[in-house]
C-alpha atoms as a PDB file:
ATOM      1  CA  UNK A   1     -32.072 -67.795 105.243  1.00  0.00           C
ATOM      2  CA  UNK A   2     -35.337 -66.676 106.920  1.00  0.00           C
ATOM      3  CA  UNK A   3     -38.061 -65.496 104.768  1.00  0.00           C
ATOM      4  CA  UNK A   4     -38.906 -62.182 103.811  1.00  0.00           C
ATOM      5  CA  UNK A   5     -42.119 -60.288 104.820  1.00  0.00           C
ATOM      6  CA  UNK A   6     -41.258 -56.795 102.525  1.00  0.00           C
ATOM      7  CA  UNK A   7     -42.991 -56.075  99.213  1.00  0.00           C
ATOM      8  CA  UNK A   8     -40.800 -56.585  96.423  1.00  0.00           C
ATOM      9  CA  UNK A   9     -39.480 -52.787  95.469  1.00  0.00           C
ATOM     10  CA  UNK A  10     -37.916 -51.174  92.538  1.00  0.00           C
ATOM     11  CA  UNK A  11     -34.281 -50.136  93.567  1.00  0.00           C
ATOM     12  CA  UNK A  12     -32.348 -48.002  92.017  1.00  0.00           C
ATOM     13  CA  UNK A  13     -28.476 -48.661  92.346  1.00  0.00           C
ATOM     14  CA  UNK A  14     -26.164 -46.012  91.474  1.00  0.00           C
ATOM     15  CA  UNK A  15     -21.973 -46.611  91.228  1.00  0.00           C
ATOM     16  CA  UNK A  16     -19.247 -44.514  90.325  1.00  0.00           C
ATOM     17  CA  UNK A  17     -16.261 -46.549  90.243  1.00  0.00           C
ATOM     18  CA  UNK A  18     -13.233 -47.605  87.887  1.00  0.00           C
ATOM     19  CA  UNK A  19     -12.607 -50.803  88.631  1.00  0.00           C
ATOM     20  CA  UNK A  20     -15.161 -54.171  88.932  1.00  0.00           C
ATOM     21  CA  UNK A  21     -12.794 -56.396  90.358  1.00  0.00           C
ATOM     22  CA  UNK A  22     -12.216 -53.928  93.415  1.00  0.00           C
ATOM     23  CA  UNK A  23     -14.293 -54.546  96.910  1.00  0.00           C
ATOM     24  CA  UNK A  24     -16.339 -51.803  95.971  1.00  0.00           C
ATOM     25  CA  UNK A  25     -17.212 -53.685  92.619  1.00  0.00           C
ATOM     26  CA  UNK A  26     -17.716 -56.700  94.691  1.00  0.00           C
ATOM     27  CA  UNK A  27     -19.991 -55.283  97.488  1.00  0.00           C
ATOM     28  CA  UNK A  28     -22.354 -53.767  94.421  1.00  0.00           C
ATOM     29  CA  UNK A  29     -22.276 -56.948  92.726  1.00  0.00           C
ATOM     30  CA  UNK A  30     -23.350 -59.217  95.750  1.00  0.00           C
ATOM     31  CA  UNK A  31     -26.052 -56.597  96.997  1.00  0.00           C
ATOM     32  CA  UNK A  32     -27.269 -56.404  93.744  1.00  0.00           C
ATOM     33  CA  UNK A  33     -27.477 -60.420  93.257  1.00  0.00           C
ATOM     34  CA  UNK A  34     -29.382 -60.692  96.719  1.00  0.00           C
ATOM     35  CA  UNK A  35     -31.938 -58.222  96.413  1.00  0.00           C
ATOM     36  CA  UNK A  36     -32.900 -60.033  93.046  1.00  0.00           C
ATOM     37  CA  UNK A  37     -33.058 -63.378  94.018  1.00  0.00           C
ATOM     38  CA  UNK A  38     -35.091 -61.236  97.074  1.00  0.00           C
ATOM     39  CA  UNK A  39     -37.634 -60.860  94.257  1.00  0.00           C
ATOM     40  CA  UNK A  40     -36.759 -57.099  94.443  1.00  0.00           C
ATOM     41  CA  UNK A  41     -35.855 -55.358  90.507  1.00  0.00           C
ATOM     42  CA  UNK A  42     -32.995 -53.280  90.566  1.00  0.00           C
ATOM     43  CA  UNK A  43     -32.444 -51.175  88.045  1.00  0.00           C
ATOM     44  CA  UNK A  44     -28.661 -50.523  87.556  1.00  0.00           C
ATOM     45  CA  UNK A  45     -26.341 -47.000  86.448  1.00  0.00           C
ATOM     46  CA  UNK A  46     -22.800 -47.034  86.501  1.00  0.00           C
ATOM     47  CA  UNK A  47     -21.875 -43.333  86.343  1.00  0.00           C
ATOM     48  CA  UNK A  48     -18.311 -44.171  85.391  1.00  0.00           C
ATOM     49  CA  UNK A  49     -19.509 -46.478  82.528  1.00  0.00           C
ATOM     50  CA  UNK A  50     -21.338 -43.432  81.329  1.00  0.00           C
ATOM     51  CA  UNK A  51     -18.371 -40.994  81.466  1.00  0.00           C
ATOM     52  CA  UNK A  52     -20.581 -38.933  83.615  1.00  0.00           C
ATOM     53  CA  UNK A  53     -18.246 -35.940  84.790  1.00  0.00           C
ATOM     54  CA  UNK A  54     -18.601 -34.537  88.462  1.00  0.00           C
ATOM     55  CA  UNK A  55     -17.628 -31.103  87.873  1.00  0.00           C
ATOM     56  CA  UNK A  56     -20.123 -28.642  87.216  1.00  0.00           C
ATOM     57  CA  UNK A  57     -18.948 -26.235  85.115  1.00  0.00           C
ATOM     58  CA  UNK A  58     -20.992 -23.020  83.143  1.00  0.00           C
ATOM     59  CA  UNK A  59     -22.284 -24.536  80.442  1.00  0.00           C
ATOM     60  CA  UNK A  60     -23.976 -27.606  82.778  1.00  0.00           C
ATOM     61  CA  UNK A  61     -26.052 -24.470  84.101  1.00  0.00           C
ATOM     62  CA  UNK A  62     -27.329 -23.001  81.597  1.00  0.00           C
ATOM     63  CA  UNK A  63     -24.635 -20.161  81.352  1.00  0.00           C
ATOM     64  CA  UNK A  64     -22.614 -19.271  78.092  1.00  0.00           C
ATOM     65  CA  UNK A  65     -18.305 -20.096  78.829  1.00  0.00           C
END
């Protein structure tokens, strides 16, 4: 592996996705390992951990239902 010339950066990596063992899971997990051992940080939120909803509904506005 040939050595890096970049500043080590804060990345933020954002998922959305049910299942870990899929090759989306995978794909985050081996990005994520390689940027760290890059010397980057990478701060991690998994959106479907969080039960964060997609719809936007009247209430997520500001507006009365």
């Amino acid at each position: 592996m040939r050595q890096s010339t970049t500043k080590p950066a804060t990345i933020l990596w954002v998922s959305a996705h049910p299942e870990p063992l899929s090759l989306n899971g995978s794909l985050r997990r081996d990005a994520i390992a390689h940027l760290r051992e890059s010397g980057h940080t990478v701060l991690e939120s998994d959106l479907y951990a969080m039960g964060w909803d997609p719809v936007l509904r009247a209430p997520d506005g500001g507006h009365p239902p």
